[in-house]
N, C-alpha and C. Protein backbone atom coordinates (compact mmCIF):
# COMPACT_ATOMS: atom_id res chain seq x y z
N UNK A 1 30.18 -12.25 -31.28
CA UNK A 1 29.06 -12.44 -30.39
C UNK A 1 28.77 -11.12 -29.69
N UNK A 2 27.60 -10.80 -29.48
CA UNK A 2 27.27 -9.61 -29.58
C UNK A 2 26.91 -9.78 -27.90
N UNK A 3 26.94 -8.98 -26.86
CA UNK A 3 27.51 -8.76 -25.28
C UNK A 3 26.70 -7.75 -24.96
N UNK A 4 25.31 -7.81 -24.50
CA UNK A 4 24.69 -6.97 -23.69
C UNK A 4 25.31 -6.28 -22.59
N UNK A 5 24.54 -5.02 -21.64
CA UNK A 5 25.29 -4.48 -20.75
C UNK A 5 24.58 -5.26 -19.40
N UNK A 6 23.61 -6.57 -19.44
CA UNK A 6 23.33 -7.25 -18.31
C UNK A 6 24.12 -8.50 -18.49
N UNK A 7 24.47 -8.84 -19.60
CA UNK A 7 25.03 -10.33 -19.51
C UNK A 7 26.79 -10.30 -19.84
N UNK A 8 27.15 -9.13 -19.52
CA UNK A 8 28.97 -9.45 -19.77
C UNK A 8 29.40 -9.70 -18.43
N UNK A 9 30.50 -10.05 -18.62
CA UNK A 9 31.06 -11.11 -17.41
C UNK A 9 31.85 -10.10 -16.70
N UNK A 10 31.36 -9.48 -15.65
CA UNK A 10 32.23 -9.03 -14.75
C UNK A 10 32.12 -8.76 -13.29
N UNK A 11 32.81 -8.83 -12.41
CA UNK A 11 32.41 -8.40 -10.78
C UNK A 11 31.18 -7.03 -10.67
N UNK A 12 31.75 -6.59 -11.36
CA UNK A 12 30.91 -5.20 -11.75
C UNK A 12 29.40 -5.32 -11.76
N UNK A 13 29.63 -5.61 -13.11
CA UNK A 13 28.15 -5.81 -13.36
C UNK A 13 27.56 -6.89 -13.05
N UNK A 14 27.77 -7.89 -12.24
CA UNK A 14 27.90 -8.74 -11.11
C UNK A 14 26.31 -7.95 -9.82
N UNK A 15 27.24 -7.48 -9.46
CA UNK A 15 27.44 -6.68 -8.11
C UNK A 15 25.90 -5.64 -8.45
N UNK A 16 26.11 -4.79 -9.82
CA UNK A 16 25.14 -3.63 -10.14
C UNK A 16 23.90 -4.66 -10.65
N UNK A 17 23.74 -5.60 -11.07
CA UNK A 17 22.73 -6.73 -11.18
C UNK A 17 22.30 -7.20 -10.21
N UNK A 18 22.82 -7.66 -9.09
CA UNK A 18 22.36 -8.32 -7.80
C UNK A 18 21.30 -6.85 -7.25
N UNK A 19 22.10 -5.66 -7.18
CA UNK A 19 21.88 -4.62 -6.87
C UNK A 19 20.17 -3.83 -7.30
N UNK A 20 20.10 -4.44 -8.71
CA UNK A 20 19.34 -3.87 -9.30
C UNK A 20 18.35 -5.03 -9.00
N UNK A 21 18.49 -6.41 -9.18
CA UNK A 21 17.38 -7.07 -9.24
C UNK A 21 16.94 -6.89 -7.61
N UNK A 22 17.23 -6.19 -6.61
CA UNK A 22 17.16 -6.11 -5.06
C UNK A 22 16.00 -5.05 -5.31
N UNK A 23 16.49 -3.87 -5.62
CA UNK A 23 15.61 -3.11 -5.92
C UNK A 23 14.31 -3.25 -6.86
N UNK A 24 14.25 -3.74 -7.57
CA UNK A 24 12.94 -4.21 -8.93
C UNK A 24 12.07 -5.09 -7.77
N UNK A 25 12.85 -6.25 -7.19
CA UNK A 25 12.05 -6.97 -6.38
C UNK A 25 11.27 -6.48 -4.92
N UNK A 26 12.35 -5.17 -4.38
CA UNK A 26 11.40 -4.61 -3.44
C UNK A 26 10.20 -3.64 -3.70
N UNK A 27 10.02 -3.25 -5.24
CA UNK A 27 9.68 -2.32 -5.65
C UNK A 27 8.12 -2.87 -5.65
N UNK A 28 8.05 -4.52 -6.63
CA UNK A 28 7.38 -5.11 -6.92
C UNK A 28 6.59 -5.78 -5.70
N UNK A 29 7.27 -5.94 -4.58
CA UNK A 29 6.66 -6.54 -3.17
C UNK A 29 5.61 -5.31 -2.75
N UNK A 30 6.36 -4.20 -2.57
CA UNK A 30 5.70 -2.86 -2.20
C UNK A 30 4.25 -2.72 -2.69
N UNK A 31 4.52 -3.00 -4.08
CA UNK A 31 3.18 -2.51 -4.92
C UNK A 31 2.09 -3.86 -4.79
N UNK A 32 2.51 -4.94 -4.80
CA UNK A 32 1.65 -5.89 -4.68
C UNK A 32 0.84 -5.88 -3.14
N UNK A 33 1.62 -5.01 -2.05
CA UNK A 33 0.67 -4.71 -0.85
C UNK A 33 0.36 -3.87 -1.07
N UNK A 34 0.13 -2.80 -1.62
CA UNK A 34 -0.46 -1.65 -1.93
C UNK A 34 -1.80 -1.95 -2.49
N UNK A 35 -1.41 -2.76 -3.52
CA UNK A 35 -2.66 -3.41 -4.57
C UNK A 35 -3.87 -4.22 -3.64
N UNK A 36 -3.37 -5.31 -2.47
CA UNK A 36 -3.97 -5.87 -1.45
C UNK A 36 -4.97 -4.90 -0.99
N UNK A 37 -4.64 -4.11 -0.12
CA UNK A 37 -4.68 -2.98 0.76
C UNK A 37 -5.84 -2.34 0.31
N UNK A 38 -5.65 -1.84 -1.15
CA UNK A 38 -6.70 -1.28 -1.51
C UNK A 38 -8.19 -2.06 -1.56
N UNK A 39 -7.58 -3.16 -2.16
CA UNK A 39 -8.97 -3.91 -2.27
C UNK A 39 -9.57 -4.34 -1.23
N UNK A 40 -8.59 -4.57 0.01
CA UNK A 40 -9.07 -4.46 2.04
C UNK A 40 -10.16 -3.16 1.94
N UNK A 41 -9.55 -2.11 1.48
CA UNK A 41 -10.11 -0.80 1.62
C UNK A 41 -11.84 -0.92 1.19
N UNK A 42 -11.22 -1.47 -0.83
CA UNK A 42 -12.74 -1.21 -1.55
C UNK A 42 -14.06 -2.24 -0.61
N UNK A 43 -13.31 -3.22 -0.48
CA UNK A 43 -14.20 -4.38 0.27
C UNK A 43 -14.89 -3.86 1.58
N UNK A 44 -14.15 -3.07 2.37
CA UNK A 44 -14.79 -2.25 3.91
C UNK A 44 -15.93 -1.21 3.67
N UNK A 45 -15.69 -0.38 1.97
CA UNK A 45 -16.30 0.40 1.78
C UNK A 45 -17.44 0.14 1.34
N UNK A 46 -17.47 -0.98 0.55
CA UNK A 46 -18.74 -2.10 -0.02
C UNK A 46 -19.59 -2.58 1.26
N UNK A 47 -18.77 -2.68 2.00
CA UNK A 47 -19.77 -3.62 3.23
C UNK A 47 -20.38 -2.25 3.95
N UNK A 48 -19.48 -1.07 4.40
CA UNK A 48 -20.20 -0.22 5.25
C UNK A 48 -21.65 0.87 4.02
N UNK A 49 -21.56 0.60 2.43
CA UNK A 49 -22.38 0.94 1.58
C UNK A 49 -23.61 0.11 2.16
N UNK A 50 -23.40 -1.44 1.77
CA UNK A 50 -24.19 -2.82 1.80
C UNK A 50 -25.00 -2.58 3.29
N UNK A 51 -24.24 -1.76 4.50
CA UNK A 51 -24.88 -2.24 5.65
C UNK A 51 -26.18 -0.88 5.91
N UNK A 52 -26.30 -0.01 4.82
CA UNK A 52 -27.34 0.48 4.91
C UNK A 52 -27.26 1.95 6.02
N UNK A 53 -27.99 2.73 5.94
CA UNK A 53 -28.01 3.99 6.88
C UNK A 53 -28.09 3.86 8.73
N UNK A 54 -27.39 4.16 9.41
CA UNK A 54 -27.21 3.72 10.70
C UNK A 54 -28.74 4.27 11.31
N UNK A 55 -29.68 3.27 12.40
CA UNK A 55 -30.65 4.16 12.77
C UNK A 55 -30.07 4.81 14.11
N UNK A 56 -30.73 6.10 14.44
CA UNK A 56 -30.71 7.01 15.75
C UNK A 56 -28.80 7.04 15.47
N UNK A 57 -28.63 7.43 14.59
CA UNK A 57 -27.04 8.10 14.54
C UNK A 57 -27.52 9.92 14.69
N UNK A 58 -26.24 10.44 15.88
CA UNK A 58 -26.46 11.68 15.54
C UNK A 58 -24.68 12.18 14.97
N UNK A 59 -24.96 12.69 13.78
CA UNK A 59 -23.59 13.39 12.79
C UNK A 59 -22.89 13.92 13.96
N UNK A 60 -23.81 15.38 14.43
CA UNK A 60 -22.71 16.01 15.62
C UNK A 60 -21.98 15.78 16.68
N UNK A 61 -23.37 14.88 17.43
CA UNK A 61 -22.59 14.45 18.75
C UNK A 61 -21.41 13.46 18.48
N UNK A 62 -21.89 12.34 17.37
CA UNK A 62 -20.11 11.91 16.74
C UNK A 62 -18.94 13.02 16.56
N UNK A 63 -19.16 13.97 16.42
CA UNK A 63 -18.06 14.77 15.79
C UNK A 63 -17.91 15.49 16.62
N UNK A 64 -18.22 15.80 17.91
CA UNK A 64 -17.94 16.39 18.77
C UNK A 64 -17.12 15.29 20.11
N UNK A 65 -17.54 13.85 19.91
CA UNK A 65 -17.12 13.12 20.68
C UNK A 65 -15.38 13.17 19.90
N UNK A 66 -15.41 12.88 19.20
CA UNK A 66 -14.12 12.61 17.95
C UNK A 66 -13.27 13.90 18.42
N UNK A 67 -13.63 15.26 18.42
CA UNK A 67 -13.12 16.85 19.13
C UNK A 67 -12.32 15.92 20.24
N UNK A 68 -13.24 15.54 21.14
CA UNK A 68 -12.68 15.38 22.78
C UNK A 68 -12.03 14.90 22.79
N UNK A 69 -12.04 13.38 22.12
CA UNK A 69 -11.06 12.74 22.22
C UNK A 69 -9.48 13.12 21.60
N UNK A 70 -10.04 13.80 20.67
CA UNK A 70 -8.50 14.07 19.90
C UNK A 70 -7.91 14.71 20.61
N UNK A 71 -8.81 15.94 21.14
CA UNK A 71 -8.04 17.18 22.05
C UNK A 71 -7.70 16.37 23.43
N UNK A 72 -7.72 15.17 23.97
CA UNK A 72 -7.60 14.46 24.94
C UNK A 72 -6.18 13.86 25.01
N UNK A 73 -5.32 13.53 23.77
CA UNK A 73 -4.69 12.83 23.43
C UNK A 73 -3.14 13.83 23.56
């Protein structure tokens, strides 16, 4: 009978299995919020596309307010 290096019987590889499936499963949690996240992202970027050009926006005075505050902090 032929004895893989995940299925032989020992404390060992016991232990390096628990070990490993810990890791695969945090790996896989990680990426599945990552995957979320983005599509939070694409969806915010769709809506602020969808909501059209802001009227009486001024570029600078935003970006000068954004200066103050940062340098405020």
């Amino acid at each position: 009978m032929k004895t893989s290096f995940f299925t032989s019987v020992s404390p060992h590889n016991d232990i390096y299995n628990k070990r490993l499936k810990s890791i695969i499963m945090k790996g896989e949690k990680e990426y599945i919020e990552k995957q979320e996240r983005i599509l939070e992202l694409r969806e915010a970027i769709m809506d602020g596309i969808d909501s059209g050009i802001a009227e009486s926006f001024n570029p600078e005075l935003h970006l000068e307010t954004l200066k103050r505050e940062y340098n405020n902090v």
